[in-house]
N, C-alpha and C. Protein backbone atom coordinates (compact mmCIF):
# COMPACT_ATOMS: atom_id res chain seq x y z
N UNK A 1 -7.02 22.08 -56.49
CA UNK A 1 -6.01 22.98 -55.92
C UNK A 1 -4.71 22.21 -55.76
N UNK A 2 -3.79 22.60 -56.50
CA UNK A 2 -2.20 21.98 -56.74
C UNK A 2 -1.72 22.06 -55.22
N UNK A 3 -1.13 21.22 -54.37
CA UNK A 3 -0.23 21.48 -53.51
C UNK A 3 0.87 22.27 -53.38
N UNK A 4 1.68 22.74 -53.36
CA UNK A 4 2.39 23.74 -53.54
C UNK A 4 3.43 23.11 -52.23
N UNK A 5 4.69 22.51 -52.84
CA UNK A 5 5.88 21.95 -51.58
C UNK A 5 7.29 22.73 -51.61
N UNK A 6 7.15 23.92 -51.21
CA UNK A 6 8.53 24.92 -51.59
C UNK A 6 8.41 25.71 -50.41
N UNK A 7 9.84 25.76 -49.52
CA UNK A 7 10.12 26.53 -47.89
C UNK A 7 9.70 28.26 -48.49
N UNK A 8 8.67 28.43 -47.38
CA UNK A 8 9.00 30.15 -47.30
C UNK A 8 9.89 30.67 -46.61
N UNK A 9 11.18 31.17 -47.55
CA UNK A 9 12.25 31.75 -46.76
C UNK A 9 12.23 32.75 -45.49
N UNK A 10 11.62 33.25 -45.44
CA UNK A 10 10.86 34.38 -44.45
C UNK A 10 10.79 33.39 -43.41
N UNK A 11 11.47 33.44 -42.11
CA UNK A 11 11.07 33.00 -40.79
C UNK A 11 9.61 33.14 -40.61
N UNK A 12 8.65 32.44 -39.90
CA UNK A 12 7.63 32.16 -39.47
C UNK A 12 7.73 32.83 -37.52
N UNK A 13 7.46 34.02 -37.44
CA UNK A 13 7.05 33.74 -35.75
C UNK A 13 6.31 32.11 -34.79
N UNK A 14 7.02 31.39 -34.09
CA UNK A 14 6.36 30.35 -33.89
C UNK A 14 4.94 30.71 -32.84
N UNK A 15 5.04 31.49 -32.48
CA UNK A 15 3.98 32.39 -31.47
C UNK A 15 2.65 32.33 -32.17
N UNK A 16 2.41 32.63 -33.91
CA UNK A 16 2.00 32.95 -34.75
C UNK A 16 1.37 31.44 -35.73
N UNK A 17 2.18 30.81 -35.32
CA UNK A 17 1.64 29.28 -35.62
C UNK A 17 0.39 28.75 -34.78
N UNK A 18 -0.63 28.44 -36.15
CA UNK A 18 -2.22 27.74 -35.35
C UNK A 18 -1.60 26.45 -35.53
N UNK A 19 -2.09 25.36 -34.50
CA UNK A 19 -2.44 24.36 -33.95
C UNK A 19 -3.04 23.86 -35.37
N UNK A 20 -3.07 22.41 -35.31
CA UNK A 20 -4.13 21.69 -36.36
C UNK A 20 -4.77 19.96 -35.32
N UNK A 21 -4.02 20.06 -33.71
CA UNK A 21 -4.62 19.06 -32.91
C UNK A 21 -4.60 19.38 -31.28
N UNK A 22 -5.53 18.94 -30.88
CA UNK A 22 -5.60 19.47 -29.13
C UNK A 22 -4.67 18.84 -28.56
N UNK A 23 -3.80 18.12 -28.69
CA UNK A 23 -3.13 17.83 -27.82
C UNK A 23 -1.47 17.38 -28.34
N UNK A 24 -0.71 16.93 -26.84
CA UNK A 24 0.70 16.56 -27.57
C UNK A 24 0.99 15.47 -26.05
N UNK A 25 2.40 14.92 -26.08
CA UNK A 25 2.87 14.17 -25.33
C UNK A 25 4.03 15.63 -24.51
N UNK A 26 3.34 16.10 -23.59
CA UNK A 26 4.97 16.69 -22.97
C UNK A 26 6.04 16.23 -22.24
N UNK A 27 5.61 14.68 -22.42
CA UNK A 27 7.03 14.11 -22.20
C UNK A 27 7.99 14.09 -23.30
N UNK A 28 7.47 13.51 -24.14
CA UNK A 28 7.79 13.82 -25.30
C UNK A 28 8.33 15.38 -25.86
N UNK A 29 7.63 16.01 -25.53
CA UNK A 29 8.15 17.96 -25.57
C UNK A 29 9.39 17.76 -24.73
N UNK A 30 9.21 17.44 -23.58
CA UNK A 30 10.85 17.97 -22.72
C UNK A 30 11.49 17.23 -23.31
N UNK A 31 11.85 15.44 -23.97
CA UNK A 31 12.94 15.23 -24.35
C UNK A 31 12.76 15.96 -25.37
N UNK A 32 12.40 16.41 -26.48
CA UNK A 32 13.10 17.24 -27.74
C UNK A 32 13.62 18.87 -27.13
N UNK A 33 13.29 19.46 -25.51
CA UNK A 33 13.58 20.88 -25.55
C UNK A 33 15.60 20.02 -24.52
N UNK A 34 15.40 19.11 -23.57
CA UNK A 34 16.52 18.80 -23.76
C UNK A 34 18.03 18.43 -24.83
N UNK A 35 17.16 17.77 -26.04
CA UNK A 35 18.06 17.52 -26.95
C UNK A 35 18.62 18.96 -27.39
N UNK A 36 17.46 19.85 -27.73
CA UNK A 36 18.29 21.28 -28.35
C UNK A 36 18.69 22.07 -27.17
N UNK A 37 19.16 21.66 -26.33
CA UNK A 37 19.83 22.36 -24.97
C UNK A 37 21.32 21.76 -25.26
N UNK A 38 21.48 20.83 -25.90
CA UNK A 38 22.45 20.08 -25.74
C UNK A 38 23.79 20.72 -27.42
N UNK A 39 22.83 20.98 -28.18
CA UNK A 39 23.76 21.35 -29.29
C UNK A 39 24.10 22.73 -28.91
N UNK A 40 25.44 23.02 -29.77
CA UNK A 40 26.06 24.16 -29.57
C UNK A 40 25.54 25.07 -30.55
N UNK A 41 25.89 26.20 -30.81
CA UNK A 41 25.02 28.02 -31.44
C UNK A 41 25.22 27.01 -32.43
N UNK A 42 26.43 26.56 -33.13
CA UNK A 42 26.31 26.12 -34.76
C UNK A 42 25.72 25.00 -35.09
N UNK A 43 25.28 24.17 -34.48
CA UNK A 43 24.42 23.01 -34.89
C UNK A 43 22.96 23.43 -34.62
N UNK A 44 22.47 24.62 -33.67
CA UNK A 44 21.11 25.10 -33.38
C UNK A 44 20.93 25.59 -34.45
N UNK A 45 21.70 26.18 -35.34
CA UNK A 45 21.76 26.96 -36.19
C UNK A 45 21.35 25.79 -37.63
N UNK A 46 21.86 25.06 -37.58
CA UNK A 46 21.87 23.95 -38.84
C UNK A 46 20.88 23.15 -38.48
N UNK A 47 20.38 22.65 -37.24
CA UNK A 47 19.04 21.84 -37.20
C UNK A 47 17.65 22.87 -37.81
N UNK A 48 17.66 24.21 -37.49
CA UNK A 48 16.50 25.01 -37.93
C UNK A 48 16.62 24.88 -39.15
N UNK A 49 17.80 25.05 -40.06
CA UNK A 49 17.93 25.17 -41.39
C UNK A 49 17.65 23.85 -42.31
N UNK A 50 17.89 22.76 -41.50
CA UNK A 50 17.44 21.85 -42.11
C UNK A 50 15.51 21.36 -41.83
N UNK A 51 15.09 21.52 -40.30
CA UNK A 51 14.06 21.14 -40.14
C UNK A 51 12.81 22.13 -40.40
N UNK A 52 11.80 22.07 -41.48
CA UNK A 52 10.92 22.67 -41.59
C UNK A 52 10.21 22.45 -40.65
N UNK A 53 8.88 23.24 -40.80
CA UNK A 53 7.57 23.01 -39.90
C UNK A 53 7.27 23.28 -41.28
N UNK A 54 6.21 22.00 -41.59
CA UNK A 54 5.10 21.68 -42.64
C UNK A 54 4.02 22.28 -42.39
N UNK A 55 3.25 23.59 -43.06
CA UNK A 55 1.66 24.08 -43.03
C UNK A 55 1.02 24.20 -44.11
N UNK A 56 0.07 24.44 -43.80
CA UNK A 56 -1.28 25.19 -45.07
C UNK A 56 -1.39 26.05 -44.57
N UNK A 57 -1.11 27.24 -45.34
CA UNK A 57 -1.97 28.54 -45.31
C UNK A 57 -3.10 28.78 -45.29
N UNK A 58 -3.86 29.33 -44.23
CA UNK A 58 -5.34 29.65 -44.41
C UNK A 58 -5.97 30.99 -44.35
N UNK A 59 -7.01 31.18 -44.03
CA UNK A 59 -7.32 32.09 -43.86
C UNK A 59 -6.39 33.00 -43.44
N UNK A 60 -6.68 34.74 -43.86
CA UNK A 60 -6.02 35.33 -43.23
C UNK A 60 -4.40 35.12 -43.02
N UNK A 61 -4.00 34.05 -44.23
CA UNK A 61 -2.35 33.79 -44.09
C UNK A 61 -2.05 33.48 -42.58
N UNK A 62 -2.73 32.50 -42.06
CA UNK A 62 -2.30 32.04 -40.94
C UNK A 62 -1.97 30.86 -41.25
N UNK A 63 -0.39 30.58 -40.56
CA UNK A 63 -0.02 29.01 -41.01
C UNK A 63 -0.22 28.15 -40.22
N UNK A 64 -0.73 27.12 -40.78
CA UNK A 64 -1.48 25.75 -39.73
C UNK A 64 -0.52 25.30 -39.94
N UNK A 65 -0.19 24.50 -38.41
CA UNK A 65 0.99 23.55 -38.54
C UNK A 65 0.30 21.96 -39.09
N UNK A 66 1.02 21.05 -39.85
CA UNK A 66 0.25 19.74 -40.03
C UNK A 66 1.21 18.89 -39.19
N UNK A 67 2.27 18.95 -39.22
CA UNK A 67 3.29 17.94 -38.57
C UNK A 67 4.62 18.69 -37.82
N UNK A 68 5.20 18.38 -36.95
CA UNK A 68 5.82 18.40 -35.91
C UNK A 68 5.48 19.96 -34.97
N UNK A 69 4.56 19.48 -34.59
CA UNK A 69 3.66 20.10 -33.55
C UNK A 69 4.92 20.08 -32.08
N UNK A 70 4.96 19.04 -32.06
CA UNK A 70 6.16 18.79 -30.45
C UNK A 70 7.35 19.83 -30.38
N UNK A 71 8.05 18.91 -31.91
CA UNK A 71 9.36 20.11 -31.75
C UNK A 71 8.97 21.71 -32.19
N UNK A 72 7.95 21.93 -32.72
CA UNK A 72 7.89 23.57 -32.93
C UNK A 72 7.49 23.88 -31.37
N UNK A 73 6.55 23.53 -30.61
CA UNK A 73 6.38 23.88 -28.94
C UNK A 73 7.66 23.80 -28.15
N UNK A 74 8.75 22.44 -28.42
CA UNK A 74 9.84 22.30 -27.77
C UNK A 74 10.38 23.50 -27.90
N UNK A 75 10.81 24.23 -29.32
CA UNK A 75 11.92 25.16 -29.80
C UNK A 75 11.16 26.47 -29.40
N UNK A 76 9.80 26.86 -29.20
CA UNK A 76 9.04 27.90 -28.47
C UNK A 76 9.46 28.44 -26.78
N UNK A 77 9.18 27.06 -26.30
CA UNK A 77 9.47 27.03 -24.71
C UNK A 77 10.96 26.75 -24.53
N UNK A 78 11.90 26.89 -25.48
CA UNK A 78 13.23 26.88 -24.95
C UNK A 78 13.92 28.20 -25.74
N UNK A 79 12.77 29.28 -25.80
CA UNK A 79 12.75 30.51 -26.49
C UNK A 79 13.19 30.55 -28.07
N UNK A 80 13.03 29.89 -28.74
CA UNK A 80 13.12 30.06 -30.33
C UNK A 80 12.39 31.32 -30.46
N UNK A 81 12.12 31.95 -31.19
CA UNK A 81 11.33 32.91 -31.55
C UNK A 81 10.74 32.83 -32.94
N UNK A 82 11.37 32.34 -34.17
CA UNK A 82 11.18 32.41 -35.90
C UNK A 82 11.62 30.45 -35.94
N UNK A 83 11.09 30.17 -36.87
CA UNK A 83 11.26 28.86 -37.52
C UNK A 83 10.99 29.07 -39.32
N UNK A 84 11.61 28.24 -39.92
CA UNK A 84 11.21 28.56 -41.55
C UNK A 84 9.95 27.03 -41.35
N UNK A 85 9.42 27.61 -42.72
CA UNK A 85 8.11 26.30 -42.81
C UNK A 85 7.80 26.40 -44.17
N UNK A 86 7.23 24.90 -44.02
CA UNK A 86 7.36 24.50 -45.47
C UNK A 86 5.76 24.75 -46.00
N UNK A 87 5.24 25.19 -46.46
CA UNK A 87 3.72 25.28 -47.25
C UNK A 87 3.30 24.54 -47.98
N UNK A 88 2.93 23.30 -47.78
CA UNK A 88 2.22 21.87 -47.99
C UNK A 88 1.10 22.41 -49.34
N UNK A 89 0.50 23.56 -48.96
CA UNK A 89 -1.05 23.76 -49.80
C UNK A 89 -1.57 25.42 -49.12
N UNK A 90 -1.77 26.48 -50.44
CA UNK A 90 -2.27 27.30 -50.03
C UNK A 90 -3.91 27.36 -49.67
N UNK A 91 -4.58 27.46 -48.63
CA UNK A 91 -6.34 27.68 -48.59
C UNK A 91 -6.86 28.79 -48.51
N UNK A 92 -5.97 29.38 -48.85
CA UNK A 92 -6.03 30.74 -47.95
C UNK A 92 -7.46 31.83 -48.59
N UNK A 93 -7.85 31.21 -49.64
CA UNK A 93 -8.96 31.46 -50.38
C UNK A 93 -10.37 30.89 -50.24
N UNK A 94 -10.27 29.49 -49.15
CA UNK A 94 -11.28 29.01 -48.74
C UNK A 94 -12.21 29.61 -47.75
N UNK A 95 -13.17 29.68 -47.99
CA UNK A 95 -13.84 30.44 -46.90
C UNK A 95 -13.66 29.88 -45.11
N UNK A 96 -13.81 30.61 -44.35
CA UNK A 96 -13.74 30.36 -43.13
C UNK A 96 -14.76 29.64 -42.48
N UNK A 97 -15.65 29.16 -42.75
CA UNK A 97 -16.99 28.54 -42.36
C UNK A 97 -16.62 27.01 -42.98
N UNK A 98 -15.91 26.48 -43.89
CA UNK A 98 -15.59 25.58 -44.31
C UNK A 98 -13.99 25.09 -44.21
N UNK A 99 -13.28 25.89 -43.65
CA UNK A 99 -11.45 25.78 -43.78
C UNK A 99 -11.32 24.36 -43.34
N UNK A 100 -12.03 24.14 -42.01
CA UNK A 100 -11.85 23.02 -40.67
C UNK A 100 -12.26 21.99 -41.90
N UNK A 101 -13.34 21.78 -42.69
CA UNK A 101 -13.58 20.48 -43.59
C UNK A 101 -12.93 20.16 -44.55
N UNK A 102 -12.76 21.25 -45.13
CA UNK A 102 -11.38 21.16 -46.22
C UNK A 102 -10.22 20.65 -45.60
N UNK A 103 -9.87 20.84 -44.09
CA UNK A 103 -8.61 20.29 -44.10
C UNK A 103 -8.68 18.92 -43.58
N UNK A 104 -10.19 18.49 -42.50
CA UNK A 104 -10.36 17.30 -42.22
C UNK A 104 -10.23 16.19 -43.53
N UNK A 105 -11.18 16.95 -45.08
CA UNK A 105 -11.26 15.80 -45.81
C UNK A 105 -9.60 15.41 -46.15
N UNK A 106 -8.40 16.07 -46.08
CA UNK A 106 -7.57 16.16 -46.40
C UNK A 106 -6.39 15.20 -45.65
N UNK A 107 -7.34 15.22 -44.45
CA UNK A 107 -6.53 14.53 -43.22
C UNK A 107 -5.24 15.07 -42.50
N UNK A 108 -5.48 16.56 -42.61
CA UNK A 108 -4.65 17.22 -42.20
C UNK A 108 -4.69 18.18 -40.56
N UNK A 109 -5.96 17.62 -39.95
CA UNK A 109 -6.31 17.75 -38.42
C UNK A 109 -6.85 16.38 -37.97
N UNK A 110 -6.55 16.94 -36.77
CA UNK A 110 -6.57 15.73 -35.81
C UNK A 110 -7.47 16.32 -34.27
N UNK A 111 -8.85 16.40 -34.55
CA UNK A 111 -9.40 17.13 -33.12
C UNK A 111 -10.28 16.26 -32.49
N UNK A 112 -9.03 15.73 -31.61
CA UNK A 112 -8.96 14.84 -30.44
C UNK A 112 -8.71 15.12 -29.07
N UNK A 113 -9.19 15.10 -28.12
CA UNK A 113 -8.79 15.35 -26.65
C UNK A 113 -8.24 14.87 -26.36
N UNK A 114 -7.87 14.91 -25.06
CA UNK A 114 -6.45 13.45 -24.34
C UNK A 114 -6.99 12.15 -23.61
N UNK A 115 -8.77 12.18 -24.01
CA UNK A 115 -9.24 11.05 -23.87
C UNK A 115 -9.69 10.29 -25.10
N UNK A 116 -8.95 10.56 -26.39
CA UNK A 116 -9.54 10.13 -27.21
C UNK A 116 -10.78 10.45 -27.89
N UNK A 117 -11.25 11.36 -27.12
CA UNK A 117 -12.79 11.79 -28.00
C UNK A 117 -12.65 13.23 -29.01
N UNK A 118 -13.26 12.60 -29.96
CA UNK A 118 -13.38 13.42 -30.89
C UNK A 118 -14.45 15.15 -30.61
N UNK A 119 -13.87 16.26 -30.77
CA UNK A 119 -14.24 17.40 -30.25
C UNK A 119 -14.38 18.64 -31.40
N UNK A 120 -14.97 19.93 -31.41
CA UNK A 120 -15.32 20.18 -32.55
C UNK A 120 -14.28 21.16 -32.77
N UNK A 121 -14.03 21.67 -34.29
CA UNK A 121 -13.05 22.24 -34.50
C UNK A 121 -12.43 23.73 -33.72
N UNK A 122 -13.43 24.33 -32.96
CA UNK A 122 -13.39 25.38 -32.33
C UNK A 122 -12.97 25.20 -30.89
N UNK A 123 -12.95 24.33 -30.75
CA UNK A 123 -11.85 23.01 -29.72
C UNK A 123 -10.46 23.40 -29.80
N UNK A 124 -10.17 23.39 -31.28
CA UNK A 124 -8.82 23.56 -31.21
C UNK A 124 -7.97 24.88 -30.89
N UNK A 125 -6.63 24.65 -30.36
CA UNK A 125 -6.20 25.84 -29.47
C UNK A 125 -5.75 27.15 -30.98
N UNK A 126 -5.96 28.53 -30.58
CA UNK A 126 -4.90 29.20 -31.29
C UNK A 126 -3.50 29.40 -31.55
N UNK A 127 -2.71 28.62 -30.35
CA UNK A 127 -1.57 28.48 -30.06
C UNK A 127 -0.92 27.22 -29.93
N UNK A 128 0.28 27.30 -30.28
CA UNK A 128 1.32 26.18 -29.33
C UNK A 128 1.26 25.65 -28.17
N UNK A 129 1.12 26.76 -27.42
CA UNK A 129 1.68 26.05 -25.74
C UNK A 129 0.20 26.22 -25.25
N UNK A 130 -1.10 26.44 -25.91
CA UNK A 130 -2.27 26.09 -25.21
C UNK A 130 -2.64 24.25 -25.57
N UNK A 131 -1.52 23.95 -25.97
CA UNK A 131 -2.18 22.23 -26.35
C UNK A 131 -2.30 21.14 -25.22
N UNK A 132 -3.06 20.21 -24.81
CA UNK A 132 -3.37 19.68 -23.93
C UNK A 132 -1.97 18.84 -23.85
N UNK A 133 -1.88 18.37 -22.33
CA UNK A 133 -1.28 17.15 -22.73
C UNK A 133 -1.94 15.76 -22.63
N UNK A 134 -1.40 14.70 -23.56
CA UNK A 134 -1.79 13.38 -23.68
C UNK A 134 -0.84 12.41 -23.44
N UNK A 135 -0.73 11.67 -22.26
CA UNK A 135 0.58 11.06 -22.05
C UNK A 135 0.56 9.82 -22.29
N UNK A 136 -0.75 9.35 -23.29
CA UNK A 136 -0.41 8.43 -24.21
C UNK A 136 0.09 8.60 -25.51
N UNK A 137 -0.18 10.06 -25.99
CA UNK A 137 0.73 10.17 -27.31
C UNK A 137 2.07 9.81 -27.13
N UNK A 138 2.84 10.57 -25.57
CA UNK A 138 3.92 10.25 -25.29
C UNK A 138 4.83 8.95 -25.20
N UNK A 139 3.37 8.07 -24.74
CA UNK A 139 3.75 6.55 -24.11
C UNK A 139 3.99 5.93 -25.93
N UNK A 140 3.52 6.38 -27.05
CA UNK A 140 3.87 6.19 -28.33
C UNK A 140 5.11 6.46 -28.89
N UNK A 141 5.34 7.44 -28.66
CA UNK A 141 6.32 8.04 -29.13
C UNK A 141 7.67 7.36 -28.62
N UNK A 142 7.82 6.92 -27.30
CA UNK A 142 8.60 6.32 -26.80
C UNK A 142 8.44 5.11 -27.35
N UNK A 143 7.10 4.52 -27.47
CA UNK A 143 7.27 3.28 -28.12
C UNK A 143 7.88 3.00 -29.22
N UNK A 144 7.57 4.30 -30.63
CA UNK A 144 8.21 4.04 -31.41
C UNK A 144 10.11 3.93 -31.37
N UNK A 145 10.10 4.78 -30.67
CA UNK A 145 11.85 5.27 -30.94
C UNK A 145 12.34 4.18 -29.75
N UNK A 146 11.66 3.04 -29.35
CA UNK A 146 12.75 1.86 -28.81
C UNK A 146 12.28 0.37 -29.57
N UNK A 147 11.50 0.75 -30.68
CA UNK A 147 11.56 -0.23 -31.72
C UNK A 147 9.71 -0.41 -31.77
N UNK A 148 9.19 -0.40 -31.21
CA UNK A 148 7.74 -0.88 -31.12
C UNK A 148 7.33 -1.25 -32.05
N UNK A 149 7.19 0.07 -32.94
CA UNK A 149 6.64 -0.02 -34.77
C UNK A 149 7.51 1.20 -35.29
N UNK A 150 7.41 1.05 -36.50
CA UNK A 150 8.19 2.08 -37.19
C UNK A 150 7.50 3.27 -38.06
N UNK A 151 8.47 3.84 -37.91
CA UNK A 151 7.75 5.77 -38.57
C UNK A 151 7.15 5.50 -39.94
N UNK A 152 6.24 6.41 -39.86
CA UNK A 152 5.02 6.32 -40.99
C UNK A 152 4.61 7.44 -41.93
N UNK A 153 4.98 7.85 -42.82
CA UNK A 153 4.19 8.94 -43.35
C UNK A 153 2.31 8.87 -42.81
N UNK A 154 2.10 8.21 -42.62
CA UNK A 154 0.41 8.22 -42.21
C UNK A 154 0.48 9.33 -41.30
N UNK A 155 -0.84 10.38 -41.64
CA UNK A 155 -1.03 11.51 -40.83
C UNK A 155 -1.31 11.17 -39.48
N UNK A 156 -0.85 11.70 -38.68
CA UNK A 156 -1.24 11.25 -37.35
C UNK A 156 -0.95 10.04 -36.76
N UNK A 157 -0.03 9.05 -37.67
CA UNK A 157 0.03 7.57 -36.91
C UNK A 157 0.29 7.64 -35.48
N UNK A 158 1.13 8.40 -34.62
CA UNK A 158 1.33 8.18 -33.27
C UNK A 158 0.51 8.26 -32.12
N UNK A 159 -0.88 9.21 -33.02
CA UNK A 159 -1.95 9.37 -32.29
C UNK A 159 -2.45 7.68 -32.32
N UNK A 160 -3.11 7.32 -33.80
CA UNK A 160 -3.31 6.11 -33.58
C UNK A 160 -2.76 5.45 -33.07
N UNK A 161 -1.62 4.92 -32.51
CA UNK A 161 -1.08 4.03 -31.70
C UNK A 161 -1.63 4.05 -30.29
N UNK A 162 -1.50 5.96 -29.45
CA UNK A 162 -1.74 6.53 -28.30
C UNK A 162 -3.47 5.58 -28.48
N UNK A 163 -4.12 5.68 -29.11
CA UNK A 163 -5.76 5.53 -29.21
C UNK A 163 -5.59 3.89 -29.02
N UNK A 164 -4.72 3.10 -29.37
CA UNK A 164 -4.38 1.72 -29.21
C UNK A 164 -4.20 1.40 -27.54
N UNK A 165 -3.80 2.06 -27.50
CA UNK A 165 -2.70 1.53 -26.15
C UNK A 165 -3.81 2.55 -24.97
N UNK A 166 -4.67 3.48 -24.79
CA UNK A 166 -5.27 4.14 -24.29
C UNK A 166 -6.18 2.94 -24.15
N UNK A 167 -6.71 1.98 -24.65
CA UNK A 167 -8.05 1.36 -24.66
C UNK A 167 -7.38 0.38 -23.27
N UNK A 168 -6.07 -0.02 -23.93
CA UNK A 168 -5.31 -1.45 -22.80
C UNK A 168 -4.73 -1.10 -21.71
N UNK A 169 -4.34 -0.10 -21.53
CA UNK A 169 -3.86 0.38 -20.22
C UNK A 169 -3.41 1.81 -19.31
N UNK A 170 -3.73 1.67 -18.44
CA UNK A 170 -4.26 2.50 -17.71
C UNK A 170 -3.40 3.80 -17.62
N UNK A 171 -4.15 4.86 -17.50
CA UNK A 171 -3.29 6.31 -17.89
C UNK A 171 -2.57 6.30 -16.00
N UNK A 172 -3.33 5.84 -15.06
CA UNK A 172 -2.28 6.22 -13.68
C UNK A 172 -1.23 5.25 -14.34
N UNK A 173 -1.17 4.71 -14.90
CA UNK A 173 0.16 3.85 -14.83
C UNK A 173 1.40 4.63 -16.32
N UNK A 174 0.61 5.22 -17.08
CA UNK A 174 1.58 5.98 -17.66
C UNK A 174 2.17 7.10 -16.86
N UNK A 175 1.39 7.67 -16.23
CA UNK A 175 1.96 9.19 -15.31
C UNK A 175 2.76 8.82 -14.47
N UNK A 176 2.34 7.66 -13.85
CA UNK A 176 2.67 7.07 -12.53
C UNK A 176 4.21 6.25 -12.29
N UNK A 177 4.28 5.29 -13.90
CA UNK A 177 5.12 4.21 -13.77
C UNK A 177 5.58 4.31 -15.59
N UNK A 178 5.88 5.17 -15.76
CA UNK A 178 6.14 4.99 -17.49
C UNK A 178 6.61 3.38 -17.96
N UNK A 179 8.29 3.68 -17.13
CA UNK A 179 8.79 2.29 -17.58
C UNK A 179 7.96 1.18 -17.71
N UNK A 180 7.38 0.78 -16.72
CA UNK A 180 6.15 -0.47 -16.63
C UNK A 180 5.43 -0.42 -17.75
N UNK A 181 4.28 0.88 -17.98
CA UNK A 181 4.14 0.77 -19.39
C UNK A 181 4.47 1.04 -20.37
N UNK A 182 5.43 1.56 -20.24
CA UNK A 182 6.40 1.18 -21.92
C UNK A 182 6.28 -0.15 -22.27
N UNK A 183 7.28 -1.16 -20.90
CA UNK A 183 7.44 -2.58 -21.27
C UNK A 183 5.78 -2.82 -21.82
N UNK A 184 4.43 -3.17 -20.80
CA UNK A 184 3.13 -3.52 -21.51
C UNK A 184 3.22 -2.96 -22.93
N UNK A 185 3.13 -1.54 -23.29
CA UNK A 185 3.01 -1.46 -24.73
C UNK A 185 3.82 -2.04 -25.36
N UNK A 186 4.79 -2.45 -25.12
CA UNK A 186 5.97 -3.07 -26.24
C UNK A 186 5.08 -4.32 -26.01
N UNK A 187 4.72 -5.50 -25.56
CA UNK A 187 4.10 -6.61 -25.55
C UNK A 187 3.08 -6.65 -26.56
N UNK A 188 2.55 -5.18 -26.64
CA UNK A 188 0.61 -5.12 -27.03
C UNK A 188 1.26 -4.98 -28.49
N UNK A 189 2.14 -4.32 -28.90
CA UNK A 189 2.38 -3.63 -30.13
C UNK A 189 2.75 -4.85 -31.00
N UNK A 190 3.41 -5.78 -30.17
CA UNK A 190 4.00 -6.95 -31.16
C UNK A 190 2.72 -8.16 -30.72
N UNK A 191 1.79 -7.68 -30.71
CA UNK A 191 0.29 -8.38 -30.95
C UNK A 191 -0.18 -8.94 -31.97
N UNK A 192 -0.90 -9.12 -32.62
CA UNK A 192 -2.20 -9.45 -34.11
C UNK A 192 -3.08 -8.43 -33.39
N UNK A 193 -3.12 -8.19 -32.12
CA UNK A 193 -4.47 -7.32 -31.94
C UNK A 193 -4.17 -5.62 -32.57
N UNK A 194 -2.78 -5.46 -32.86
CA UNK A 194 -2.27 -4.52 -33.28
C UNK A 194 -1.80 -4.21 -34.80
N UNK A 195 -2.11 -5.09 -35.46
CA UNK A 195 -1.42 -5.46 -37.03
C UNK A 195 -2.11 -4.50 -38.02
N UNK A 196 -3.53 -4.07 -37.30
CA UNK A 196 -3.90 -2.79 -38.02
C UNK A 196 -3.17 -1.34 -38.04
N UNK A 197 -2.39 -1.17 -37.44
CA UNK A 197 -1.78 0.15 -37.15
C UNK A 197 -0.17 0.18 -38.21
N UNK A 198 -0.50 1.57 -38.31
CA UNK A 198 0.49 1.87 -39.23
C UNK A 198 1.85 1.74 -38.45
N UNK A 199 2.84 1.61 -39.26
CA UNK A 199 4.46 0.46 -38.70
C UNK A 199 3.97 -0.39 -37.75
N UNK A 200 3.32 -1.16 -37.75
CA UNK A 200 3.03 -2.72 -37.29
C UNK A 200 4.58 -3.40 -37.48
N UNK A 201 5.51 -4.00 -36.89
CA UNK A 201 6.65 -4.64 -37.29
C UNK A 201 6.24 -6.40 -37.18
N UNK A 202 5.09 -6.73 -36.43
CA UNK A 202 4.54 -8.42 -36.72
C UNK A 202 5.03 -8.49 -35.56
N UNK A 203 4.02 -9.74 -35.32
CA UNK A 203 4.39 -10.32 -34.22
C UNK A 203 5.55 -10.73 -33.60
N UNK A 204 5.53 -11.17 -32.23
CA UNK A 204 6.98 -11.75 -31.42
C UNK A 204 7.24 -13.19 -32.07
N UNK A 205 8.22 -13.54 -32.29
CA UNK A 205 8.50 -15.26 -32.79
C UNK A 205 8.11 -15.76 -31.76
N UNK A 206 7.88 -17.29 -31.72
CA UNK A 206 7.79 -17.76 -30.49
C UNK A 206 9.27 -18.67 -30.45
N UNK A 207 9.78 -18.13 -31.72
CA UNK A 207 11.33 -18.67 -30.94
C UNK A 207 12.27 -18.63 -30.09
């Protein structure tokens, strides 16, 4: 089955968008629903037009989101209503008893809780704003965007990081004390214990 990478012009209801992972960082959600608070009608207007939401069609022409899960919830809860999206791969012919494996072998879900444990596909929410939060995805996300490691086409890398940094330190201290662990994750990230993870940037010099 050919991939198929061409925008469906037709707005997408974001209401109408399935989930493809249980969870998100909503810290991470409020800074992206602040940033689009901040542009004016004509740049709201030109960020939608430029930013897809990437899916597969499945069953029943329902579009699975694969990637930016955050900002399609951000632009939901700060009332968006339509988004355009890009259609990665039609399935829409796959049977429903098999959709969830077809897209796992594909690596295009991620059904994970916000403790890291793996959960079964009927786990996952029908909606946007039913997604858990994980405020180590968050504690990632921040990591990346103040240098930690760098952006990855790898599906899901930020989860893997969150699954890194979930093992070393403690979730009261993300809720509790972000800054504090930000700084710890920035330490852990420029590790060897970390060199497996996708944008690894190498260790600290000891210069």
């Amino acid at each position: 089955m050919t991939p198929v990478r061409e925008p469906t012009l037709m707005p997408v209801a974001i209401a109408e968008l399935r989930p493809t992972q249980l969870t998100v960082g909503k810290r991470e959600v409020a800074i992206k629903r602040k940033a689009w608070r901040e542009r004016g009608a004509k740049k709201e207007r030109e960020f939608l037009g430029r930013h897809m939401i990437p899916t597969v069609l499945g069953p029943k022409d329902r579009h699975y989101v694969i990637d930016h899960h955050h900002m399609a919830l951000a632009l939901h809860e700060e009332g968006v209503r339509d988004v355009l999206v890009m259609t990665v791969a039609n399935l829409g012919k796959v049977d429903s008893t098999i959709f969830w494996s077809v897209m796992d072998a594909r690596g295009w879900v991620h059904p994970f809780d916000d403790k890291g444990r793996r959960r079964d596909f009927d786990d996952i929410p029908k909606s946007l704003d039913a997604l858990l939060d994980d405020p180590f995805r968050s504690l990632a996300g921040e990591l990346r965007r103040v240098g930690g490691f760098s952006k990855e086409t790898v599906p899901f890398s930020e989860f893997q990081w969150a699954d890194f940094l979930r093992l070393r330190i403690k979730r009261a201290l993300v809720e509790k004390q972000f800054t504090r662990a930000l700084e710890k994750a920035l330490a852990l990230a420029k590790s060897q214990d970390a060199d497996y993870l996708p944008g690894w940037c190498g260790a600290a010099s000891d210069d």
